[in-house]
C-alpha atoms as a PDB file:
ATOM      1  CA  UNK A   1     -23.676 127.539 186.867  1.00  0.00           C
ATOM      2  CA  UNK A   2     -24.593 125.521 190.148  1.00  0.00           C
ATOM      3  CA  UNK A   3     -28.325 125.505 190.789  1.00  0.00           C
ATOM      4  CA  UNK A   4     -29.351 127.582 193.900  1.00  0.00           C
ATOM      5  CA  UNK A   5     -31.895 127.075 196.284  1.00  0.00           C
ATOM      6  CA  UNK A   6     -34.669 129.200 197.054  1.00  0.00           C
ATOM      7  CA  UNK A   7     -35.848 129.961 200.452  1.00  0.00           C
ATOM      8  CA  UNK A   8     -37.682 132.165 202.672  1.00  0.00           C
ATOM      9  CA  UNK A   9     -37.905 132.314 206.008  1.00  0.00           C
ATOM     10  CA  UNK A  10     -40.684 132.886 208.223  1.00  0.00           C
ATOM     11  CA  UNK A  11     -39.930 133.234 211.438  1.00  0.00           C
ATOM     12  CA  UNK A  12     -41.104 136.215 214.459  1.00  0.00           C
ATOM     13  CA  UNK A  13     -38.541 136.613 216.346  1.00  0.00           C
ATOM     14  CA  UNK A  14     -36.620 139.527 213.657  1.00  0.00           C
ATOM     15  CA  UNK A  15     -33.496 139.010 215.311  1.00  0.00           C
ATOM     16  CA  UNK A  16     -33.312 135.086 214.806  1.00  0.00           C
ATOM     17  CA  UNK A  17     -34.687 135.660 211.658  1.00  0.00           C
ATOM     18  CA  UNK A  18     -31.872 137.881 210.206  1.00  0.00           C
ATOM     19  CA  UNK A  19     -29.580 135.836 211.741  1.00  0.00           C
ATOM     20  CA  UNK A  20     -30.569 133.220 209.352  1.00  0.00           C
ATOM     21  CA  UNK A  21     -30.931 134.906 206.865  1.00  0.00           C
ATOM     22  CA  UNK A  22     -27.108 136.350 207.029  1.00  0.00           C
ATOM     23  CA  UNK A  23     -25.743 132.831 207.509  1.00  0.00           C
ATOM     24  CA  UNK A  24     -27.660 131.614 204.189  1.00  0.00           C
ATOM     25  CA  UNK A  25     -26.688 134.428 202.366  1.00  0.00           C
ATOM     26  CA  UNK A  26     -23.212 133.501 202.356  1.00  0.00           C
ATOM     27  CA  UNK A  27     -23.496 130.017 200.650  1.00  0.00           C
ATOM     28  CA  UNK A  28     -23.016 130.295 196.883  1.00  0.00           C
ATOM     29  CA  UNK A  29     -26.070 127.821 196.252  1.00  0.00           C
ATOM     30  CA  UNK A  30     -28.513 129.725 198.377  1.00  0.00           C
ATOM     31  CA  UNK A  31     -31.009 132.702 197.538  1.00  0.00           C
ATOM     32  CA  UNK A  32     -32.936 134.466 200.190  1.00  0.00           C
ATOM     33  CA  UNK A  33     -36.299 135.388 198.199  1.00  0.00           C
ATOM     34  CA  UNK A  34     -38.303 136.637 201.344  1.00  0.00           C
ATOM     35  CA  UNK A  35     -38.108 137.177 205.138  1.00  0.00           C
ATOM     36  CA  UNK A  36     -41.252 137.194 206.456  1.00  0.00           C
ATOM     37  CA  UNK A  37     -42.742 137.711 210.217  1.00  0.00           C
ATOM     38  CA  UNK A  38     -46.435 135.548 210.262  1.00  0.00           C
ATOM     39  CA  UNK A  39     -48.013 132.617 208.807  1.00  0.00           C
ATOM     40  CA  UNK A  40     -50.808 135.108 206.975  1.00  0.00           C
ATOM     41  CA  UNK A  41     -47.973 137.296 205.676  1.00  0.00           C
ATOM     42  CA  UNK A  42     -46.511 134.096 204.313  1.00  0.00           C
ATOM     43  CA  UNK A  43     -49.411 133.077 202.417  1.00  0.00           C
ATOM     44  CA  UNK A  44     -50.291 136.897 200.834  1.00  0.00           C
ATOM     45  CA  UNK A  45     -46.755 136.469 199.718  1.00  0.00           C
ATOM     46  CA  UNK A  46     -46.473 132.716 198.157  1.00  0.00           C
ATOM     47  CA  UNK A  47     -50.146 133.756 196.025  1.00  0.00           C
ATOM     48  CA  UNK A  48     -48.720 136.589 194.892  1.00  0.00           C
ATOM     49  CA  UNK A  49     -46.303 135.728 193.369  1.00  0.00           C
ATOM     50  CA  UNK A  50     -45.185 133.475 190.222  1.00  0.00           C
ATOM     51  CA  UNK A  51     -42.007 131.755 191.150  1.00  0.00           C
ATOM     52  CA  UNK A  52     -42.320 130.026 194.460  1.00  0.00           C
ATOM     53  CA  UNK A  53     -39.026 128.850 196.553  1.00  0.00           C
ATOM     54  CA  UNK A  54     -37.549 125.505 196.833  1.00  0.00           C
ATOM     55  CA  UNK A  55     -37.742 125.597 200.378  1.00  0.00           C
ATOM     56  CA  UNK A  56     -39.201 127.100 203.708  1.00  0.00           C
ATOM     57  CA  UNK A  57     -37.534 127.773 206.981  1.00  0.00           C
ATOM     58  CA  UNK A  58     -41.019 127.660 209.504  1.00  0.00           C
ATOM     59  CA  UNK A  59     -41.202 128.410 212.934  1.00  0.00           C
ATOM     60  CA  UNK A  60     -44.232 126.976 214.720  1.00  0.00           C
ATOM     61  CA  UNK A  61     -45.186 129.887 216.754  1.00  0.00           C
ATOM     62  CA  UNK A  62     -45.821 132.612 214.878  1.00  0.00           C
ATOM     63  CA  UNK A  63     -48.825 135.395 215.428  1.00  0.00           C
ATOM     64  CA  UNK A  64     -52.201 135.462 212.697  1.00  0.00           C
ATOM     65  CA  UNK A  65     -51.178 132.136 211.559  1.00  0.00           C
ATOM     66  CA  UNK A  66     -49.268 129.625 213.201  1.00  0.00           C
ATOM     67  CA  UNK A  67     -46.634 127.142 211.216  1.00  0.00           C
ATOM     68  CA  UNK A  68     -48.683 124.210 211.485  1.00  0.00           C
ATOM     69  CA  UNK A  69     -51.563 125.277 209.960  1.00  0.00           C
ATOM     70  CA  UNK A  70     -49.638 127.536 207.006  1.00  0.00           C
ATOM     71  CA  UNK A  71     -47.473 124.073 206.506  1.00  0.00           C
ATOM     72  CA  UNK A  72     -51.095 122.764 205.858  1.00  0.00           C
ATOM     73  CA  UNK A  73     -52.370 125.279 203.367  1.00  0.00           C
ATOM     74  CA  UNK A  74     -48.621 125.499 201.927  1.00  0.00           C
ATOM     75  CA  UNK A  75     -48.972 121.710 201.103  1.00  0.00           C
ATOM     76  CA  UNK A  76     -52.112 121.368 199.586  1.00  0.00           C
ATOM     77  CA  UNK A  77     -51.751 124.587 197.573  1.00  0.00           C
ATOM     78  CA  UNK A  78     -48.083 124.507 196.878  1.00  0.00           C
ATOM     79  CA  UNK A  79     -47.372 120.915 196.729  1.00  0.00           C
ATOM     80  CA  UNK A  80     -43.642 121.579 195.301  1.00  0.00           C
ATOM     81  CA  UNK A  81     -42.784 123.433 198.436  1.00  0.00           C
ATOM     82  CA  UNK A  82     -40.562 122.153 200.962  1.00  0.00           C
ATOM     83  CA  UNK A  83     -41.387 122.595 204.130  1.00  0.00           C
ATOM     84  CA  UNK A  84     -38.414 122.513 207.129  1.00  0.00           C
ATOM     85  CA  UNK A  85     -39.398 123.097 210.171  1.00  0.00           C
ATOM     86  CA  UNK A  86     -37.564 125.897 212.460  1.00  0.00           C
ATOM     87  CA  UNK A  87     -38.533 125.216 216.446  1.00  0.00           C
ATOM     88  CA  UNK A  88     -37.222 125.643 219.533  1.00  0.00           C
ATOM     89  CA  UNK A  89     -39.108 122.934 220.290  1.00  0.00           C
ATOM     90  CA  UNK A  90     -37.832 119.462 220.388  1.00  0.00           C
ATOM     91  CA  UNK A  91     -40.860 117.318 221.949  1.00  0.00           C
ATOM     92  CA  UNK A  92     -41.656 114.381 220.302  1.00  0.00           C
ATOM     93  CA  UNK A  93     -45.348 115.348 219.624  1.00  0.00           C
ATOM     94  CA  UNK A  94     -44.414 118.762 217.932  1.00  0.00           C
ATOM     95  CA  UNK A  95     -42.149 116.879 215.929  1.00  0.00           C
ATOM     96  CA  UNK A  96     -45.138 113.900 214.929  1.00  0.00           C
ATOM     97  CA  UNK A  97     -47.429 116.944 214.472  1.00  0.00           C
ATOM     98  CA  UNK A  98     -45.254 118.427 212.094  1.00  0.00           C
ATOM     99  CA  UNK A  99     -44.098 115.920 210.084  1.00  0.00           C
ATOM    100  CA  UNK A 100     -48.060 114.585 209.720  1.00  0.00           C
ATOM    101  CA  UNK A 101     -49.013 117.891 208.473  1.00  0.00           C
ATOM    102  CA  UNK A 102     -46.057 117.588 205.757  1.00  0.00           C
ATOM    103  CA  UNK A 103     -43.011 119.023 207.020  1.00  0.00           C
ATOM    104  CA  UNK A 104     -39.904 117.368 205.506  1.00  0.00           C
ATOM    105  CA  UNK A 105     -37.398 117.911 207.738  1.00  0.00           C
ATOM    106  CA  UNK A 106     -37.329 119.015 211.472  1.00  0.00           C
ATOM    107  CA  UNK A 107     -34.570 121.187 212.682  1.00  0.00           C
ATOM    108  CA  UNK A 108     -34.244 122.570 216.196  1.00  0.00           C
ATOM    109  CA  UNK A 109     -32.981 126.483 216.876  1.00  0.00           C
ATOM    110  CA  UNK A 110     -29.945 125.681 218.674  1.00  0.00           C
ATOM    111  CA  UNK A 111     -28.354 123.190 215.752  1.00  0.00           C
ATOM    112  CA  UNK A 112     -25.157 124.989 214.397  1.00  0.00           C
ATOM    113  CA  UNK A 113     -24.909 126.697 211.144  1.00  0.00           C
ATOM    114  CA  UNK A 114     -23.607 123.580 209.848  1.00  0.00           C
ATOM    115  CA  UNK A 115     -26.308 121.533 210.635  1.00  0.00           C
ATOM    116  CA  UNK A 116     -28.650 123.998 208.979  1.00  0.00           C
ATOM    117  CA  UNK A 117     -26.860 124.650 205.982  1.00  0.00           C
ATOM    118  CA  UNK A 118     -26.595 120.577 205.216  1.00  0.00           C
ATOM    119  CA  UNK A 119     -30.536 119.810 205.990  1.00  0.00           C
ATOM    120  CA  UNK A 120     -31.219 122.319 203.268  1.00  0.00           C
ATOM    121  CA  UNK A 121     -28.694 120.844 201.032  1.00  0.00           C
ATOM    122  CA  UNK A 122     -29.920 117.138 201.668  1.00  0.00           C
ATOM    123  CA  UNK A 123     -33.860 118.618 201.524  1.00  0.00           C
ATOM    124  CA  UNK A 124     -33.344 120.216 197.819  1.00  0.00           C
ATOM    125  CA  UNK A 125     -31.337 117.142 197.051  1.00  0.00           C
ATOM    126  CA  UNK A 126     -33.558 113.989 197.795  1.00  0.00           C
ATOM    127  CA  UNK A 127     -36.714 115.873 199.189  1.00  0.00           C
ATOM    128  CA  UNK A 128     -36.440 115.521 202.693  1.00  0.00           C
ATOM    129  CA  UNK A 129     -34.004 114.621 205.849  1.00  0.00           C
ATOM    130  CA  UNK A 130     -35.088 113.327 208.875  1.00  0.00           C
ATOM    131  CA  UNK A 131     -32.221 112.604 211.667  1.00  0.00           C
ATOM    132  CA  UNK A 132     -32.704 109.967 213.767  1.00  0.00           C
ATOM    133  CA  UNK A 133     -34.679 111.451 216.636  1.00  0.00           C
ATOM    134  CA  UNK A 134     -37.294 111.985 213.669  1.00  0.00           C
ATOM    135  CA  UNK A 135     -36.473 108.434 212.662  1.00  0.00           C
ATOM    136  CA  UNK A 136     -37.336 107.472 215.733  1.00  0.00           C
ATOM    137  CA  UNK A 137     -40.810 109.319 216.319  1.00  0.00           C
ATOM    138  CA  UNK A 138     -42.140 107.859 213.169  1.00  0.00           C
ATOM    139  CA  UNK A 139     -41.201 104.304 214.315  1.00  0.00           C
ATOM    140  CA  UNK A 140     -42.191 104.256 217.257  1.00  0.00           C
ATOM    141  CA  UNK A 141     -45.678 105.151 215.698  1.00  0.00           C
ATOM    142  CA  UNK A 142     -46.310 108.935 217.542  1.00  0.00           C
ATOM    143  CA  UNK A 143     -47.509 109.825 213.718  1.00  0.00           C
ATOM    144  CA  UNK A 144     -50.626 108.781 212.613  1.00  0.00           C
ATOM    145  CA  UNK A 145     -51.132 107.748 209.258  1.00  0.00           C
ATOM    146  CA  UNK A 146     -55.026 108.174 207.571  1.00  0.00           C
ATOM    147  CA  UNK A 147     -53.733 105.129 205.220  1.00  0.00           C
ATOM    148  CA  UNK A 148     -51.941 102.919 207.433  1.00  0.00           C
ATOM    149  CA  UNK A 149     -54.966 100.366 208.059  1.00  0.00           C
ATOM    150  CA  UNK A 150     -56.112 100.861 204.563  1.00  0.00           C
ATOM    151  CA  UNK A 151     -53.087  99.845 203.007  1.00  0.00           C
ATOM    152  CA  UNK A 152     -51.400  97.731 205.690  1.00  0.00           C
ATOM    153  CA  UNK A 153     -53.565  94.647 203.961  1.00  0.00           C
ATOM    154  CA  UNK A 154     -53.134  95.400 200.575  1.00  0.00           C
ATOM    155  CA  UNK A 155     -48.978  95.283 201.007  1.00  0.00           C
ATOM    156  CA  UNK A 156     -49.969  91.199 201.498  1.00  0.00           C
ATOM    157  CA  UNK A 157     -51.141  91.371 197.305  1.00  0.00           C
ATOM    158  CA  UNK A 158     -48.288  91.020 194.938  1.00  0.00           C
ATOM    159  CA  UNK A 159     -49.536  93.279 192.890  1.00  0.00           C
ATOM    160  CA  UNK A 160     -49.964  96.248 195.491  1.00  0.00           C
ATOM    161  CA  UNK A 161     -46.449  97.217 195.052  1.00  0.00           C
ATOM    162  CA  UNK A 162     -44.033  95.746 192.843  1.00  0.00           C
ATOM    163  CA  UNK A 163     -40.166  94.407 193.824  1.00  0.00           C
ATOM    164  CA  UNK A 164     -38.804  97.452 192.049  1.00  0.00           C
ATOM    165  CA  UNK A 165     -41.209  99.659 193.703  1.00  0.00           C
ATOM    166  CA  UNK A 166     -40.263  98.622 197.269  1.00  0.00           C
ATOM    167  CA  UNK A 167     -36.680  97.937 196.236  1.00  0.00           C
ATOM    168  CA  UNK A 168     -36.600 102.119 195.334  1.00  0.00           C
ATOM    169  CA  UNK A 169     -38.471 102.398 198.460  1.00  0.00           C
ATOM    170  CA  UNK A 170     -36.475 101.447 200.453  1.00  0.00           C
ATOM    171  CA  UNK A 171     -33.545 103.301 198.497  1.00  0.00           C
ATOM    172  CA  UNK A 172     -35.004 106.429 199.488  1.00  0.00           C
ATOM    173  CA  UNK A 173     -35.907 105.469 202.927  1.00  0.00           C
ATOM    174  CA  UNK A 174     -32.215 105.183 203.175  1.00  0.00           C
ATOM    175  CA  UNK A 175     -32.163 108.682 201.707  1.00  0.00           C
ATOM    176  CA  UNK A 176     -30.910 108.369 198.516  1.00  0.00           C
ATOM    177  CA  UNK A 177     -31.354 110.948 195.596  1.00  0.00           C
ATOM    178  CA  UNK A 178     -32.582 109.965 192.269  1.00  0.00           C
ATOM    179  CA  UNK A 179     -28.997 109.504 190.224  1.00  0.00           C
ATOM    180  CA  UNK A 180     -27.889 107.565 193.309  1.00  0.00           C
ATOM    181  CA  UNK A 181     -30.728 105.224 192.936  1.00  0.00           C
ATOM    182  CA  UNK A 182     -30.548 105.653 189.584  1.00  0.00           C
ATOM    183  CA  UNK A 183     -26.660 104.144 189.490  1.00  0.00           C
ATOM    184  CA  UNK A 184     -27.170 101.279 192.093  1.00  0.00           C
ATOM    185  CA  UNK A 185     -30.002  99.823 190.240  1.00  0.00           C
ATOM    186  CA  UNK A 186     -28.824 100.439 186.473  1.00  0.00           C
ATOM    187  CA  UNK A 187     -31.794 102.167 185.482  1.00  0.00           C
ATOM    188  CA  UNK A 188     -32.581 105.847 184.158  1.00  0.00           C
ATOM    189  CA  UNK A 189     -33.157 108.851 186.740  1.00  0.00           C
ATOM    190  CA  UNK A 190     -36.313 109.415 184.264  1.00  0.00           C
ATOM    191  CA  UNK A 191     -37.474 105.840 185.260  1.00  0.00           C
ATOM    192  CA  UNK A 192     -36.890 106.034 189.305  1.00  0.00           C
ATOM    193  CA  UNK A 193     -39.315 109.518 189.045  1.00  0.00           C
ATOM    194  CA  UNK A 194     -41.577 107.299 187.378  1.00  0.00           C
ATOM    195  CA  UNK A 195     -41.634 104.613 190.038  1.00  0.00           C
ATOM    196  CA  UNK A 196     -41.523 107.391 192.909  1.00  0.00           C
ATOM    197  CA  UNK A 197     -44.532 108.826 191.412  1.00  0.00           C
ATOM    198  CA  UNK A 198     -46.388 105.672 191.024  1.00  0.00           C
ATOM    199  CA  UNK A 199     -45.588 104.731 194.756  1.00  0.00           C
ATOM    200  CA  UNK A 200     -46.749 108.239 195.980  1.00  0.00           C
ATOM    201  CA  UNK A 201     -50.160 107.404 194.322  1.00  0.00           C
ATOM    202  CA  UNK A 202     -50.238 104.170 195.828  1.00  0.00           C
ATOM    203  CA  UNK A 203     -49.501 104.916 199.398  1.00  0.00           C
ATOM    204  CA  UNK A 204     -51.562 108.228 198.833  1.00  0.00           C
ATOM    205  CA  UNK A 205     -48.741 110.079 200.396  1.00  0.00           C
ATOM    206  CA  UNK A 206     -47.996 113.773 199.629  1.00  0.00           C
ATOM    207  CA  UNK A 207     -44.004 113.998 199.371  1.00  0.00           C
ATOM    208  CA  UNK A 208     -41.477 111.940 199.316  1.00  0.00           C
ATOM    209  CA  UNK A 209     -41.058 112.335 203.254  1.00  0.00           C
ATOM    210  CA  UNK A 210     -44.249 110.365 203.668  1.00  0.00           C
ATOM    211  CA  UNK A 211     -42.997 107.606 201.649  1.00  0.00           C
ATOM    212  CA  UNK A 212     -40.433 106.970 204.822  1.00  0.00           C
ATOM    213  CA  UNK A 213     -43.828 107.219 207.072  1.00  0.00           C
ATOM    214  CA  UNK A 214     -45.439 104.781 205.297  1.00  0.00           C
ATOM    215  CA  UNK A 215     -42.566 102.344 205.056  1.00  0.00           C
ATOM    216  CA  UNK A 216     -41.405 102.587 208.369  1.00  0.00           C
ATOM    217  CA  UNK A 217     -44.968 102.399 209.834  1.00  0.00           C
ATOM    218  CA  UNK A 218     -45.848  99.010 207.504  1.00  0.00           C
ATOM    219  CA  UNK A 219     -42.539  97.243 208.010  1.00  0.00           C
ATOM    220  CA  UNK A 220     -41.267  97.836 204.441  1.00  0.00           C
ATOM    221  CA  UNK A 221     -38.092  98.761 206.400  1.00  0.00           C
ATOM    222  CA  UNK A 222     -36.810  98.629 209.458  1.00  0.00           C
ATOM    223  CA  UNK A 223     -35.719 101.169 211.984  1.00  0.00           C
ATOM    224  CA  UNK A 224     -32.420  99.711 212.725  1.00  0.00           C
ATOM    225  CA  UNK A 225     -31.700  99.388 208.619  1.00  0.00           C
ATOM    226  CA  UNK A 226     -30.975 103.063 208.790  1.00  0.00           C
ATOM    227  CA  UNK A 227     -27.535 104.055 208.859  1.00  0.00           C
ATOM    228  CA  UNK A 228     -27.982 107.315 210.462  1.00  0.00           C
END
């Protein structure tokens, strides 16, 4: 039986919100486990209960307690969370703000059904998706990085990161999921975890998303290397 995703969806605006929620209830890999209307109602819901979702659909603006902030708390307290964020707003500082606080992929309100359904797909499969207008933000260095100047002289030490750690790196800067990774370089999907792990503690970053931060912002790859 095929795996299916778990999401909820906060969002204010009821209307929008059930619209989602009837598109995603028609794909066979997708369970709805919550709709909710706040930030705060959010929260009293993900500590509340014992099996959190895969995913979260966030709008930004929301009443008690906006997206930002509960992508925030939702990260540090619910680090296996995967945060997409649901805007109407497409501005290349709400999109740096976002993605800094830990959102893994950025979708605006007027992409098609289509475009939703795969970003949750690709999410759940290799932990995040950025398009290239995301791409872009992060290259062009809108997102600030606490690490950057910390680590930027260490990546000159051989030892800082090793070729197979920038080698899988850059793999999943060029959004690759673990078997695919795991197939190209001839290794086990049990060994890339352990290599993705060990680079998350290295480049202190909190998902895999700001892995692609942190290689895009200290040249481990370049922009135009992605083939988006």
């Amino acid at each position: 039986m095929e795996e299916k995703i778990k999401i909820v969806i906060a969002d204010d605006e009821m209307l929008f919100q059930k619209g989602i929620s009837f598109i995603l209830s028609r794909e066979k890999n997708i369970e709805i486990m919550n709709e909710v209307g706040n930030g705060q109602e959010l929260m009293d819901y993900l500590n509340t209960v014992n099996d959190v979702p895969d995913i979260i659909l966030m709008d930004l603006k929301m009443p008690y307690l906006n997206g930002v902030e509960a992508t925030k708390l939702i990260t540090t307290k619910f680090p296996t969370i995967k945060i997409i964020a649901l805007t109407s707003y497409n501005t290349d500082s709400f999109i740096a703000n976002m993605i800094h606080v830990g959102a893994v992929s950025y979708l605006v309100k007027n992409a098609t059904p289509k475009e939703m359904i795969d970003t949750i797909n690709e999410v759940f499969d290799k932990g995040f998706y950025y398009n290239e207008v995301v791409m872009k933000v992060i290259n062009d260095g809108l997102i600030s990085s606490n690490s950057k100047s910390k680590l930027n002289k260490s990546l000159f030490s051989e030892d800082y990161l090793t070729n197979r750690e920038k080698e899988i790196l850059q793999l999943i800067c060029l959004q690759h999921s673990t078997s695919e990774i795991a197939e190209k370089l001839f290794i086990s999907p049990r060994t890339v975890e352990g290599h993705r792990n060990s680079l998350l503690l290295k480049t202190e970053s909190r998902n895999v998303a700001g892995l692609v931060v942190f290689a895009l912002q200290n040249k481990i790859i370049e922009f135009d290397d992605f083939s988006l």
